[in-house]
PDBML (XML) file of the C-alpha atoms, coordinates in Angstrom:
<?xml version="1.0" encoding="UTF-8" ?>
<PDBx:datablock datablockName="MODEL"
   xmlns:PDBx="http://pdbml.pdb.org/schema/pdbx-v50.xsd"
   xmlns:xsi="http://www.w3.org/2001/XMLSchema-instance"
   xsi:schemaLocation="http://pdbml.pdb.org/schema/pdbx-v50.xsd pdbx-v50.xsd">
   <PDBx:atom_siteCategory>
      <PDBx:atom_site id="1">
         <PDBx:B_iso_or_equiv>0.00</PDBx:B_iso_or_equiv>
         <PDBx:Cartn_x>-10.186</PDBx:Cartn_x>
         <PDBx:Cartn_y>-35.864</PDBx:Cartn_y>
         <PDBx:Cartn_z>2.929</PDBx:Cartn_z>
         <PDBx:auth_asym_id>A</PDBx:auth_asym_id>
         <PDBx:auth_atom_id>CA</PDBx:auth_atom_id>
         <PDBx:auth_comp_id>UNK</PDBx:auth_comp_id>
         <PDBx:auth_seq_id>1</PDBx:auth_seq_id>
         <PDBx:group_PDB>ATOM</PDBx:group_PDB>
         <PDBx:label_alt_id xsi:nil="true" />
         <PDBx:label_asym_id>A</PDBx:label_asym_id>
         <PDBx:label_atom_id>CA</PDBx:label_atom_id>
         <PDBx:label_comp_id>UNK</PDBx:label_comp_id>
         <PDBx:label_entity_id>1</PDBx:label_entity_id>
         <PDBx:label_seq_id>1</PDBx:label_seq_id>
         <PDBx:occupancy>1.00</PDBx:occupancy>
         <PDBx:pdbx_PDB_model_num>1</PDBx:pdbx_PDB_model_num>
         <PDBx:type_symbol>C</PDBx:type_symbol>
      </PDBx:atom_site>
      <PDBx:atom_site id="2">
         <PDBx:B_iso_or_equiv>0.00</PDBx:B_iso_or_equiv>
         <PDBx:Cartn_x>-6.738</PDBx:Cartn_x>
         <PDBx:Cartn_y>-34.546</PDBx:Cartn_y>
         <PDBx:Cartn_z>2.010</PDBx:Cartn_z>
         <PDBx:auth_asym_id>A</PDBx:auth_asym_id>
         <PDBx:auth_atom_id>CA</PDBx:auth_atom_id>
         <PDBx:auth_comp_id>UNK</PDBx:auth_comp_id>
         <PDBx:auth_seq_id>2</PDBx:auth_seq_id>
         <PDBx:group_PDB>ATOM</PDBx:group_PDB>
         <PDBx:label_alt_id xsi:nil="true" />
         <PDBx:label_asym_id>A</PDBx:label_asym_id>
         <PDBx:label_atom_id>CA</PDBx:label_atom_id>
         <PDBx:label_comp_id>UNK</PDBx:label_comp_id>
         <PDBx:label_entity_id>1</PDBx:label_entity_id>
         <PDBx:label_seq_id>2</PDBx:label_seq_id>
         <PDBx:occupancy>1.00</PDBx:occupancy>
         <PDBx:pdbx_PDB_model_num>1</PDBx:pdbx_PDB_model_num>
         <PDBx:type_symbol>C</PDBx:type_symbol>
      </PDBx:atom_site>
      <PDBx:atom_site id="3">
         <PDBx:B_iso_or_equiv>0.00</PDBx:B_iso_or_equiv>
         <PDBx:Cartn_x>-6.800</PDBx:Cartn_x>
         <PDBx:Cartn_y>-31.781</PDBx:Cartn_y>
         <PDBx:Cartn_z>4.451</PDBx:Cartn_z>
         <PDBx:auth_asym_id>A</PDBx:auth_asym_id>
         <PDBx:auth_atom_id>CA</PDBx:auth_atom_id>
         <PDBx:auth_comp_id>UNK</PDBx:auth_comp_id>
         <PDBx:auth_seq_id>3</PDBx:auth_seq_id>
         <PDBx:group_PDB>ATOM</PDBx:group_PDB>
         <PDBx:label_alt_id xsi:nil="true" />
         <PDBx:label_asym_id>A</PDBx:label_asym_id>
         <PDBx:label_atom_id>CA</PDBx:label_atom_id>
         <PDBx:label_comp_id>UNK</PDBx:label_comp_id>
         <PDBx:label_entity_id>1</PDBx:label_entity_id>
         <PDBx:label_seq_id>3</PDBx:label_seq_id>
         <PDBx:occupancy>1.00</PDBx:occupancy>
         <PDBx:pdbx_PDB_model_num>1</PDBx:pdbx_PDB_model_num>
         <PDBx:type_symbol>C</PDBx:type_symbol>
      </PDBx:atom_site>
      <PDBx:atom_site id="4">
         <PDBx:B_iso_or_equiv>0.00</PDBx:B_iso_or_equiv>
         <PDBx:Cartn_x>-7.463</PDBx:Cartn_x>
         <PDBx:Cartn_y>-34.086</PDBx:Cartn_y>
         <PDBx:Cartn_z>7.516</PDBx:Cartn_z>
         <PDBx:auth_asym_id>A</PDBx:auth_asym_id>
         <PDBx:auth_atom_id>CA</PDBx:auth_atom_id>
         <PDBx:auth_comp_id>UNK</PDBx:auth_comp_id>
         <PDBx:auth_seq_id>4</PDBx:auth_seq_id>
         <PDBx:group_PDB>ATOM</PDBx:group_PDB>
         <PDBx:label_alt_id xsi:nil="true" />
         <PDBx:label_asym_id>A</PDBx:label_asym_id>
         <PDBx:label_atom_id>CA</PDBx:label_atom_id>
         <PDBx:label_comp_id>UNK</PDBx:label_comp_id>
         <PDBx:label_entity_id>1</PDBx:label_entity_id>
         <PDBx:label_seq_id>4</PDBx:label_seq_id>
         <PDBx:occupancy>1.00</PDBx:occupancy>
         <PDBx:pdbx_PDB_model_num>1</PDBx:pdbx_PDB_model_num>
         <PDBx:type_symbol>C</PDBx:type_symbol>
      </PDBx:atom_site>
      <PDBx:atom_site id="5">
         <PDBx:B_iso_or_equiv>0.00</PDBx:B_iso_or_equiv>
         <PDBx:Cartn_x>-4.439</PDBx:Cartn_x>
         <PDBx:Cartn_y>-35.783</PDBx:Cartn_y>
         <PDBx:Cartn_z>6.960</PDBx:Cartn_z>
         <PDBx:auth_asym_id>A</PDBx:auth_asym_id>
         <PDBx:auth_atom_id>CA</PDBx:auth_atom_id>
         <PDBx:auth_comp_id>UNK</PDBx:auth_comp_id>
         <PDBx:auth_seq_id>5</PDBx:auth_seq_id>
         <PDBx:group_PDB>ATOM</PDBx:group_PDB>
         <PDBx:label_alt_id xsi:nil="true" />
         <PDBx:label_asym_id>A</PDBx:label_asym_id>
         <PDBx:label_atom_id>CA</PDBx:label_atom_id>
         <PDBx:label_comp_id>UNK</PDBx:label_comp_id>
         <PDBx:label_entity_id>1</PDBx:label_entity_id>
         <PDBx:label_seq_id>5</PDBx:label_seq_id>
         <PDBx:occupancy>1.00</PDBx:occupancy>
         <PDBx:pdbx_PDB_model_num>1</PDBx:pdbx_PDB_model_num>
         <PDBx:type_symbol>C</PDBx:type_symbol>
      </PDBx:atom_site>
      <PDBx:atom_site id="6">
         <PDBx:B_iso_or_equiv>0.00</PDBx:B_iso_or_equiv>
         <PDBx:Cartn_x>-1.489</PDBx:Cartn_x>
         <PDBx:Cartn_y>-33.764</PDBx:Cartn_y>
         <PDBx:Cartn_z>4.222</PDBx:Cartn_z>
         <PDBx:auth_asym_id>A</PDBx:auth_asym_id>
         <PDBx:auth_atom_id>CA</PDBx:auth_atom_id>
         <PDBx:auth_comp_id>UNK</PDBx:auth_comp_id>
         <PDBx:auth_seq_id>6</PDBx:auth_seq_id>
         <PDBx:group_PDB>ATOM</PDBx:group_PDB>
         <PDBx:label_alt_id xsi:nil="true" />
         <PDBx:label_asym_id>A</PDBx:label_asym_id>
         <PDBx:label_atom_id>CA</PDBx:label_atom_id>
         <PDBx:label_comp_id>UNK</PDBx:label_comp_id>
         <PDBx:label_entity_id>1</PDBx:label_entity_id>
         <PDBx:label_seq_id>6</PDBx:label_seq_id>
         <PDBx:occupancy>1.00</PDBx:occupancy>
         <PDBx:pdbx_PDB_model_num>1</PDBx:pdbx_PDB_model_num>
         <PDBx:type_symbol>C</PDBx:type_symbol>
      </PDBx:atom_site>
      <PDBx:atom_site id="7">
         <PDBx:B_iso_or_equiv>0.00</PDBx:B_iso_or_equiv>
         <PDBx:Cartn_x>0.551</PDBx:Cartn_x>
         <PDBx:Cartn_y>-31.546</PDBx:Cartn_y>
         <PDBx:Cartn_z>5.809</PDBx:Cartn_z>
         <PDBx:auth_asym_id>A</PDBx:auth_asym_id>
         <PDBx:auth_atom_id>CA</PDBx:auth_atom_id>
         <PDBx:auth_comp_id>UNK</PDBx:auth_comp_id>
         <PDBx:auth_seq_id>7</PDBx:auth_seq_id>
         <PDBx:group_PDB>ATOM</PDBx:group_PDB>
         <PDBx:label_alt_id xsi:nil="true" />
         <PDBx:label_asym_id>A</PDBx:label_asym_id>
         <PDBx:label_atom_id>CA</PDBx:label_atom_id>
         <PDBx:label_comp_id>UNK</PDBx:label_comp_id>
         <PDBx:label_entity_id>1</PDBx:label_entity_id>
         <PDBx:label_seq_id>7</PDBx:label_seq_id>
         <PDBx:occupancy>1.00</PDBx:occupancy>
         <PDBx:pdbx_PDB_model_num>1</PDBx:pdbx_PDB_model_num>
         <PDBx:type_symbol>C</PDBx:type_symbol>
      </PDBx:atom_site>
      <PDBx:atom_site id="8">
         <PDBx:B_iso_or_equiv>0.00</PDBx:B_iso_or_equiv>
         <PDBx:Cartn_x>0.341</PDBx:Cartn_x>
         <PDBx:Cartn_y>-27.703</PDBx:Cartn_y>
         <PDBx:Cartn_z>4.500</PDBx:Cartn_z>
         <PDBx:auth_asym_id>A</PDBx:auth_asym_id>
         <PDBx:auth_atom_id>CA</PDBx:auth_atom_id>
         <PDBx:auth_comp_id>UNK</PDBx:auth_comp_id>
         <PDBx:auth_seq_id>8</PDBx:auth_seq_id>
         <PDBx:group_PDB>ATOM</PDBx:group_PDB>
         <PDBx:label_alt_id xsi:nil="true" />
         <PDBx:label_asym_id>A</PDBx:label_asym_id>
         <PDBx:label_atom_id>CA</PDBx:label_atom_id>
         <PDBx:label_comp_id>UNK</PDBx:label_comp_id>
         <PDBx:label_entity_id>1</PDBx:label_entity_id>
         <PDBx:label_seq_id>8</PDBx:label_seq_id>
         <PDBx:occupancy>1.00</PDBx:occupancy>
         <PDBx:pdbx_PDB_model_num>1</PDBx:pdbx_PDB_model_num>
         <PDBx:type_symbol>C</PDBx:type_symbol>
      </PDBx:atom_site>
      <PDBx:atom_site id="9">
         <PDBx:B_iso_or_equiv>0.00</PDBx:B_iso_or_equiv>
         <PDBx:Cartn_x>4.570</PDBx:Cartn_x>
         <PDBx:Cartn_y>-27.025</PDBx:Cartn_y>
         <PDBx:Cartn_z>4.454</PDBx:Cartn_z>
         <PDBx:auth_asym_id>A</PDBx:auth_asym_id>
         <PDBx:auth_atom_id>CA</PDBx:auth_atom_id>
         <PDBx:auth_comp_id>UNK</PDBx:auth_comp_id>
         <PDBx:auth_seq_id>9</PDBx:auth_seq_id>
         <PDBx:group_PDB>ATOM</PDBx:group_PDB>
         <PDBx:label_alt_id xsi:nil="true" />
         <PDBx:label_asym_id>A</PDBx:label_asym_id>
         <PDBx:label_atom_id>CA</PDBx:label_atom_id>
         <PDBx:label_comp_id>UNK</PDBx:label_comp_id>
         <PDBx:label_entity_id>1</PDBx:label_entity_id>
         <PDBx:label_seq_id>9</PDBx:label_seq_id>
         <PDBx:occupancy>1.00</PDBx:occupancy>
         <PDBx:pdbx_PDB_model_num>1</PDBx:pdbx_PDB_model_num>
         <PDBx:type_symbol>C</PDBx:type_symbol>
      </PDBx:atom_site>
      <PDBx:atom_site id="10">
         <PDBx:B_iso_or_equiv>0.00</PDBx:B_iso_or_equiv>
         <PDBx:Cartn_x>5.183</PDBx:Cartn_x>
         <PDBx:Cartn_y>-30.059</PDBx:Cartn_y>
         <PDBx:Cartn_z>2.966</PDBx:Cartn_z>
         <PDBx:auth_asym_id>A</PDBx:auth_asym_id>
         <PDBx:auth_atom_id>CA</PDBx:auth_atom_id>
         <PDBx:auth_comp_id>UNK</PDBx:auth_comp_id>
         <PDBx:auth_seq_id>10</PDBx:auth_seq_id>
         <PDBx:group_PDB>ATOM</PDBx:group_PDB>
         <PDBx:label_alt_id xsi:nil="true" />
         <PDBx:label_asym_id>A</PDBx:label_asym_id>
         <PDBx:label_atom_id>CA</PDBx:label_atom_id>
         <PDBx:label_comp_id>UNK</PDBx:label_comp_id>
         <PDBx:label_entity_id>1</PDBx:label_entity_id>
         <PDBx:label_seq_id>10</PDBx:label_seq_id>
         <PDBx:occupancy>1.00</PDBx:occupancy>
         <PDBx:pdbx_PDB_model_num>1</PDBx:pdbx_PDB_model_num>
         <PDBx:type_symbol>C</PDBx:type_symbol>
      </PDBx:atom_site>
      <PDBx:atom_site id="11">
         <PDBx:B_iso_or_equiv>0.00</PDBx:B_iso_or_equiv>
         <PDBx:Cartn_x>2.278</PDBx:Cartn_x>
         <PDBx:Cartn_y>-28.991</PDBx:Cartn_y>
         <PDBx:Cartn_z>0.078</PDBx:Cartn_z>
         <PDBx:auth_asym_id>A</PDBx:auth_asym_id>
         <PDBx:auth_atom_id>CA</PDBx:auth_atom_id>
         <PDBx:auth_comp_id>UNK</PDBx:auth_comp_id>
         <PDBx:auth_seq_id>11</PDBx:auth_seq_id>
         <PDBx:group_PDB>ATOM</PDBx:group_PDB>
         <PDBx:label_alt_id xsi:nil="true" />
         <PDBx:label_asym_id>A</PDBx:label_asym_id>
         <PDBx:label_atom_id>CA</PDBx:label_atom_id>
         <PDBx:label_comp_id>UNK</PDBx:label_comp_id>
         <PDBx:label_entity_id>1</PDBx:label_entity_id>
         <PDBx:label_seq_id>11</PDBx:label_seq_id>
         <PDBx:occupancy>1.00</PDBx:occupancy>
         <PDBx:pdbx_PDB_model_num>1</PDBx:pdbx_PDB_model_num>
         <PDBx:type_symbol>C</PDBx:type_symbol>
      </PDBx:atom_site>
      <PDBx:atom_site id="12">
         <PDBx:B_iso_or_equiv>0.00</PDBx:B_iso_or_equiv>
         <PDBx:Cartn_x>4.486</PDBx:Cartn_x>
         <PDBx:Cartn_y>-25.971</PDBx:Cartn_y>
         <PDBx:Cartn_z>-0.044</PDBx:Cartn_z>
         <PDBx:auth_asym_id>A</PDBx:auth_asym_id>
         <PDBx:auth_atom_id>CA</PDBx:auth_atom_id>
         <PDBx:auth_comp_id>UNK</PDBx:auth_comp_id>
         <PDBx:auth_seq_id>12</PDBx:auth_seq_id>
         <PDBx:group_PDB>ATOM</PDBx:group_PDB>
         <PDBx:label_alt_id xsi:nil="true" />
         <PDBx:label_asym_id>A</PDBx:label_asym_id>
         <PDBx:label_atom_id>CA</PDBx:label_atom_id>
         <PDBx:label_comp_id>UNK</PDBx:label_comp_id>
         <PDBx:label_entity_id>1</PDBx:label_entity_id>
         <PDBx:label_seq_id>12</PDBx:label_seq_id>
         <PDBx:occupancy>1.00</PDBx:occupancy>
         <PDBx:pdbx_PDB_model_num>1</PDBx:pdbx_PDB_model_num>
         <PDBx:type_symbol>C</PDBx:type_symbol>
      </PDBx:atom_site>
      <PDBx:atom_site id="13">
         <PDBx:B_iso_or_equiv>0.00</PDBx:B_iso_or_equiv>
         <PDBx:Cartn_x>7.737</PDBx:Cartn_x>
         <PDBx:Cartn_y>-27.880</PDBx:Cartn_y>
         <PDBx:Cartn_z>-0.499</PDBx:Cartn_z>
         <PDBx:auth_asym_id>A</PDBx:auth_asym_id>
         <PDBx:auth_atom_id>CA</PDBx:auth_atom_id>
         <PDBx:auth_comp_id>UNK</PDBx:auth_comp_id>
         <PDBx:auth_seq_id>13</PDBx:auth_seq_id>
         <PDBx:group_PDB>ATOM</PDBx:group_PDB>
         <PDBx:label_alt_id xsi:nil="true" />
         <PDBx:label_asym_id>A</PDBx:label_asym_id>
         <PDBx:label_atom_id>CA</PDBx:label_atom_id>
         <PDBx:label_comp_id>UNK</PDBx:label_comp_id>
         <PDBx:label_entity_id>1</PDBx:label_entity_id>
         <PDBx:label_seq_id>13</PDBx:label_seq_id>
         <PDBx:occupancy>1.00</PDBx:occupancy>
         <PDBx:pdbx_PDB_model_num>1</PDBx:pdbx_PDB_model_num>
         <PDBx:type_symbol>C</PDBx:type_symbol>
      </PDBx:atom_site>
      <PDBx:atom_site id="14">
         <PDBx:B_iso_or_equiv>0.00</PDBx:B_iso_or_equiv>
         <PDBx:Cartn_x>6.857</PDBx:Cartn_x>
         <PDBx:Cartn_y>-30.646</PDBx:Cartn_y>
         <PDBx:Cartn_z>-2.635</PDBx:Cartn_z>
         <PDBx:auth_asym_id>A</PDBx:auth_asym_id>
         <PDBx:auth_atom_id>CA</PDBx:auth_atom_id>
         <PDBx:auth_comp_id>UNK</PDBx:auth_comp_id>
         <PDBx:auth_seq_id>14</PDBx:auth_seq_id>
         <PDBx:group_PDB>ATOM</PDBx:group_PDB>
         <PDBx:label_alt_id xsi:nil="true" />
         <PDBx:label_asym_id>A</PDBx:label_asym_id>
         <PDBx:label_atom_id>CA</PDBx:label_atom_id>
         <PDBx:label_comp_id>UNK</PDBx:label_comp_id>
         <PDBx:label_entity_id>1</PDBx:label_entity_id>
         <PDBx:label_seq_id>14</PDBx:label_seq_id>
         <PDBx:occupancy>1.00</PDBx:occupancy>
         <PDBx:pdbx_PDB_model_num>1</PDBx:pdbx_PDB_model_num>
         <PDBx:type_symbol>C</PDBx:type_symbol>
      </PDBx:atom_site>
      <PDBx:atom_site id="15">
         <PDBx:B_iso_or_equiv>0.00</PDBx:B_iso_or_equiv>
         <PDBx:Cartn_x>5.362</PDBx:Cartn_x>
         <PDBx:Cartn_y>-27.992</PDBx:Cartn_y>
         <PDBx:Cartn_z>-5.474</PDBx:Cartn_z>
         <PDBx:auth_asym_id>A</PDBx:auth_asym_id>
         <PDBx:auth_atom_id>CA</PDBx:auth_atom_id>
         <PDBx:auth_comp_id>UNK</PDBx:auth_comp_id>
         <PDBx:auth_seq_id>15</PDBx:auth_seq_id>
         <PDBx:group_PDB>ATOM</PDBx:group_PDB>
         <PDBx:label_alt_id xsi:nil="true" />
         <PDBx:label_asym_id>A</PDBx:label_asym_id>
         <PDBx:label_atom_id>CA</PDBx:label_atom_id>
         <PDBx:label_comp_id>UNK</PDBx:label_comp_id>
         <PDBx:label_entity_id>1</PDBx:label_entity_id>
         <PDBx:label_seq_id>15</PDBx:label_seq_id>
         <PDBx:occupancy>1.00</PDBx:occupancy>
         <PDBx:pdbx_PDB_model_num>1</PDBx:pdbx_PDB_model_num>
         <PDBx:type_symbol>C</PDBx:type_symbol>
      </PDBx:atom_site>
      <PDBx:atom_site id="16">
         <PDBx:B_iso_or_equiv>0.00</PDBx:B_iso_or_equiv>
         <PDBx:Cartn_x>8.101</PDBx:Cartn_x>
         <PDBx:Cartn_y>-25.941</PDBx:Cartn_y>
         <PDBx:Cartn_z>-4.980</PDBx:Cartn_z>
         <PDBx:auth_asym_id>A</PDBx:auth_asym_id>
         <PDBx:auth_atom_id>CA</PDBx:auth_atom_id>
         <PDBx:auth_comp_id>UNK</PDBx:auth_comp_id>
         <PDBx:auth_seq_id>16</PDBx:auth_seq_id>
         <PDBx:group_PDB>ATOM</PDBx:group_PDB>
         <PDBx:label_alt_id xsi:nil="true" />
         <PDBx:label_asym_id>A</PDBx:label_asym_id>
         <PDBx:label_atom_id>CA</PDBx:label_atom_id>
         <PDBx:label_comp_id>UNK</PDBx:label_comp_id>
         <PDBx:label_entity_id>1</PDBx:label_entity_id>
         <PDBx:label_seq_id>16</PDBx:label_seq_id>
         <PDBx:occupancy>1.00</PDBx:occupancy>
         <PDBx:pdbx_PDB_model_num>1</PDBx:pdbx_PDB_model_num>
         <PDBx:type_symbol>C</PDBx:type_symbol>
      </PDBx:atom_site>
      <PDBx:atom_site id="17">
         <PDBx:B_iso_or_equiv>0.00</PDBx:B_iso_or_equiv>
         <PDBx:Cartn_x>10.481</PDBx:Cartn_x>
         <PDBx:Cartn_y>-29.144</PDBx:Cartn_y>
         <PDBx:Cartn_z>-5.835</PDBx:Cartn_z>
         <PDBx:auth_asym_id>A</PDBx:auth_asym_id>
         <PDBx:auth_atom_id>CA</PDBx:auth_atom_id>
         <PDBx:auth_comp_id>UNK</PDBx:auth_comp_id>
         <PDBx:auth_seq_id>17</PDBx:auth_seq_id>
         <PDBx:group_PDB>ATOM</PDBx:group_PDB>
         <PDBx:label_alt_id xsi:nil="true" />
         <PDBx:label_asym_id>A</PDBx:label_asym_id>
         <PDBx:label_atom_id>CA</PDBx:label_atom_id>
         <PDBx:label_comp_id>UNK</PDBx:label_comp_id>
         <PDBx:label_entity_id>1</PDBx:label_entity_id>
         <PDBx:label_seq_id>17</PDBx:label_seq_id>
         <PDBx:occupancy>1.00</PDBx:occupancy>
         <PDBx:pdbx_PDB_model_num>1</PDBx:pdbx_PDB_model_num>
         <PDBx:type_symbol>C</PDBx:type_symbol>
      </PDBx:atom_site>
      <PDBx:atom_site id="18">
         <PDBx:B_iso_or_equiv>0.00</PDBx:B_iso_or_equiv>
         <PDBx:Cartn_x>8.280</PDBx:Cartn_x>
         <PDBx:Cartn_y>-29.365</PDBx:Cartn_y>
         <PDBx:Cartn_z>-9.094</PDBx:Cartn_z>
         <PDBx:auth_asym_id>A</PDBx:auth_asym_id>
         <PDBx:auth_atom_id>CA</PDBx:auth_atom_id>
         <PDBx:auth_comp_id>UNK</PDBx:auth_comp_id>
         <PDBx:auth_seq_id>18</PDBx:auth_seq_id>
         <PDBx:group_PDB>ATOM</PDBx:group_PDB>
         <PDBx:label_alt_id xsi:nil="true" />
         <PDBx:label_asym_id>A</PDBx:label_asym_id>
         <PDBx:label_atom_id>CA</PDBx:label_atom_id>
         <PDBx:label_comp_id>UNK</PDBx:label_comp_id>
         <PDBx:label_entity_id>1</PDBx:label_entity_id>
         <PDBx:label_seq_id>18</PDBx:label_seq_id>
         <PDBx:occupancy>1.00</PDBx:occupancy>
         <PDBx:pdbx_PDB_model_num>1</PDBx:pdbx_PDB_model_num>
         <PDBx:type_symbol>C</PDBx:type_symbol>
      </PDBx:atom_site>
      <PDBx:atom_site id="19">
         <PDBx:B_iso_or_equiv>0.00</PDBx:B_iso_or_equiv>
         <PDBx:Cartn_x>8.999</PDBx:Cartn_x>
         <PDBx:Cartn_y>-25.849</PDBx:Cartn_y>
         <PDBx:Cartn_z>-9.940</PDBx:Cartn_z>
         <PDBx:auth_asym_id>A</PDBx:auth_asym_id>
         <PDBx:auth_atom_id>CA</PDBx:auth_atom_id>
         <PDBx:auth_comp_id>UNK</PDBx:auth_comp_id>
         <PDBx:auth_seq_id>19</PDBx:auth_seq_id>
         <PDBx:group_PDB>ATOM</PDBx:group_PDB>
         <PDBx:label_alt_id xsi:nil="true" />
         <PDBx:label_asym_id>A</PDBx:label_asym_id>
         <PDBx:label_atom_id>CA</PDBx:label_atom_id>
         <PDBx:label_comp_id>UNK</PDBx:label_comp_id>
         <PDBx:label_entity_id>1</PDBx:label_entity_id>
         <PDBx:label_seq_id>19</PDBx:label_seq_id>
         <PDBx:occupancy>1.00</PDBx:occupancy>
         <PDBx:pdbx_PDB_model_num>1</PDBx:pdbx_PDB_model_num>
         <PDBx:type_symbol>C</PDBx:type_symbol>
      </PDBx:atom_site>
      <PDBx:atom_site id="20">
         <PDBx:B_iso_or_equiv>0.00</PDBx:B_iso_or_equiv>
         <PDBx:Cartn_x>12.331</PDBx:Cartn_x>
         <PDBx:Cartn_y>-25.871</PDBx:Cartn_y>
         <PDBx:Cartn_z>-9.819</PDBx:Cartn_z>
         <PDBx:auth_asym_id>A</PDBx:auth_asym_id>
         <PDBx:auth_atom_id>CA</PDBx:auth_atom_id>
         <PDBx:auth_comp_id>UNK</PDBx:auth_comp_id>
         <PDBx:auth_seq_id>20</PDBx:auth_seq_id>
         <PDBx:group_PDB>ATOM</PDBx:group_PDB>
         <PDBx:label_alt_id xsi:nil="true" />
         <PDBx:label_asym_id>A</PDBx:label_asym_id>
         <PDBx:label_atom_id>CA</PDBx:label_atom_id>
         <PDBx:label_comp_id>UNK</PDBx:label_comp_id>
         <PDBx:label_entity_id>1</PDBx:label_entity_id>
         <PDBx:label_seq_id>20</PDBx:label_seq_id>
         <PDBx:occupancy>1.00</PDBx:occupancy>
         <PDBx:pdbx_PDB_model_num>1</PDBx:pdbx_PDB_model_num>
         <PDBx:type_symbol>C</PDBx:type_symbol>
      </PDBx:atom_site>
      <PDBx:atom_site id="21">
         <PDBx:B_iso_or_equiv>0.00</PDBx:B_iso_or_equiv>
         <PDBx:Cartn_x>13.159</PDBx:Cartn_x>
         <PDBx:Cartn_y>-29.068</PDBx:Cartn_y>
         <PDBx:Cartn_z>-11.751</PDBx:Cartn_z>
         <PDBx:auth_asym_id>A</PDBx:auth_asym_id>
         <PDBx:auth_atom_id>CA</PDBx:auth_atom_id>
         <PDBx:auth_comp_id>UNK</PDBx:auth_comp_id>
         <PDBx:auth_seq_id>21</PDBx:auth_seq_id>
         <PDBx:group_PDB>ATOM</PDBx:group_PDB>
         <PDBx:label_alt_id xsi:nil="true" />
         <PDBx:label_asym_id>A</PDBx:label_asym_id>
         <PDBx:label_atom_id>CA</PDBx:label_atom_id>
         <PDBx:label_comp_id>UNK</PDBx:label_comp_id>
         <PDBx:label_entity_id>1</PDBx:label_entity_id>
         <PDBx:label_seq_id>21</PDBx:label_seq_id>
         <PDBx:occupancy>1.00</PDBx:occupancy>
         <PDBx:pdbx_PDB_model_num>1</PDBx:pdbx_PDB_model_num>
         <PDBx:type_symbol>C</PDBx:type_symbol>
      </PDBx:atom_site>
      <PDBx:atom_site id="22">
         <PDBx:B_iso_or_equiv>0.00</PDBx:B_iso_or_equiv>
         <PDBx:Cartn_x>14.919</PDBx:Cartn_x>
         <PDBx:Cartn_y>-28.395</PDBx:Cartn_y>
         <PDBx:Cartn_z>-14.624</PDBx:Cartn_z>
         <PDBx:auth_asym_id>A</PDBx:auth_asym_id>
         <PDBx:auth_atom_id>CA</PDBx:auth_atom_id>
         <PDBx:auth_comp_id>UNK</PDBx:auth_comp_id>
         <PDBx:auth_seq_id>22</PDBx:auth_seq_id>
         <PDBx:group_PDB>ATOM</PDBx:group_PDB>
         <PDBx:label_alt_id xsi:nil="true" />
         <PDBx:label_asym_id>A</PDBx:label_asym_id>
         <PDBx:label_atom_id>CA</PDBx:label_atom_id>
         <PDBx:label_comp_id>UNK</PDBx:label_comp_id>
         <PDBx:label_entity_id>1</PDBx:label_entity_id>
         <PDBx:label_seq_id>22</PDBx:label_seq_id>
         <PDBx:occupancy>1.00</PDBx:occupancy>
         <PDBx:pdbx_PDB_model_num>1</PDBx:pdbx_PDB_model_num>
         <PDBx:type_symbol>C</PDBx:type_symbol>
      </PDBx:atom_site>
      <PDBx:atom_site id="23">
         <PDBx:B_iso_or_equiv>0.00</PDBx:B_iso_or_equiv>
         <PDBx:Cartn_x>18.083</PDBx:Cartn_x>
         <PDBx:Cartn_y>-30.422</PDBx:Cartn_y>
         <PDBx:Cartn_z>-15.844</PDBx:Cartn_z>
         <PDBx:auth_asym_id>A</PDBx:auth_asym_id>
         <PDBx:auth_atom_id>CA</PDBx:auth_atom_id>
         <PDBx:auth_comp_id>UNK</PDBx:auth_comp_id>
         <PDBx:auth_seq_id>23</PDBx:auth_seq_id>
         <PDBx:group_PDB>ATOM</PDBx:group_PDB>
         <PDBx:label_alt_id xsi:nil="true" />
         <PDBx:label_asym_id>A</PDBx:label_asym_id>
         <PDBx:label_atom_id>CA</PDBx:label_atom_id>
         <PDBx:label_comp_id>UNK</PDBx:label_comp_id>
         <PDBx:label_entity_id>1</PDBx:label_entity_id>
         <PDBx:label_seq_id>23</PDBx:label_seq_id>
         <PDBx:occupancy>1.00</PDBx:occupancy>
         <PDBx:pdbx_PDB_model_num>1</PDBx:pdbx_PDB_model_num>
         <PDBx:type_symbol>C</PDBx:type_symbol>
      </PDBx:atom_site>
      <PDBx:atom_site id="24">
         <PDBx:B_iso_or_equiv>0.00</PDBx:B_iso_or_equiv>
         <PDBx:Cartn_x>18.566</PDBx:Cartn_x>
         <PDBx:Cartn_y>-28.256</PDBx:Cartn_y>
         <PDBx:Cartn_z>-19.019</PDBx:Cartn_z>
         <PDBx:auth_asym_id>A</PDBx:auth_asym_id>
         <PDBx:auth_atom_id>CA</PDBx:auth_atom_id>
         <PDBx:auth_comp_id>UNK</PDBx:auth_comp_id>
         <PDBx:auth_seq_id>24</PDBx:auth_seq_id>
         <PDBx:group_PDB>ATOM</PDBx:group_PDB>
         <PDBx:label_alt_id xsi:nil="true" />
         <PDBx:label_asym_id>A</PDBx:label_asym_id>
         <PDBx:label_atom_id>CA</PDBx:label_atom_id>
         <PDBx:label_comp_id>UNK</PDBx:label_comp_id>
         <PDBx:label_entity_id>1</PDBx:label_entity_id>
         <PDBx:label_seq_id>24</PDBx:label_seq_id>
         <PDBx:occupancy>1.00</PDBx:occupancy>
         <PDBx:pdbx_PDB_model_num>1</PDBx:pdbx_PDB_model_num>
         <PDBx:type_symbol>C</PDBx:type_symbol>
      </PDBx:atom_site>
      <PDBx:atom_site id="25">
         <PDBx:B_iso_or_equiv>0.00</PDBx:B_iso_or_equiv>
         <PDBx:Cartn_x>18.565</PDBx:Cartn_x>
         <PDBx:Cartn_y>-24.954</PDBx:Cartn_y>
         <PDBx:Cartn_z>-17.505</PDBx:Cartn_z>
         <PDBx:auth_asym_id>A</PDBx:auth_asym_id>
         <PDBx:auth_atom_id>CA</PDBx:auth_atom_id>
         <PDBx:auth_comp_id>UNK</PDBx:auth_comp_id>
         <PDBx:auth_seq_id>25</PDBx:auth_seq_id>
         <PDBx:group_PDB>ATOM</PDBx:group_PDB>
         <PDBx:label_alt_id xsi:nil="true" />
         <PDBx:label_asym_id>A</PDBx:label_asym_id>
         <PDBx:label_atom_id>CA</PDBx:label_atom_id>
         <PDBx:label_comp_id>UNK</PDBx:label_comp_id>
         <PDBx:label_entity_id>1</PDBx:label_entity_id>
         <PDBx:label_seq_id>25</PDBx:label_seq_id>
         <PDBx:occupancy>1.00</PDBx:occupancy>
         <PDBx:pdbx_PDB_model_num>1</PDBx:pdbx_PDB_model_num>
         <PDBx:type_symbol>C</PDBx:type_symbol>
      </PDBx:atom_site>
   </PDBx:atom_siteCategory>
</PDBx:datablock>
């Protein structure tokens, strides 16, 4: 279901975003 309609960059990006939050760094 999630592949027929989620784009693959925007997978990439969005994790990526996760990754790199970090306020107290």
């Amino acid at each position: 279901k999630f592949s027929e309609y989620f784009d693959a960059n925007t997978y990439l990006l969005i994790t990526r975003a996760l990754d790199y939050f970090d306020p107290a760094r």
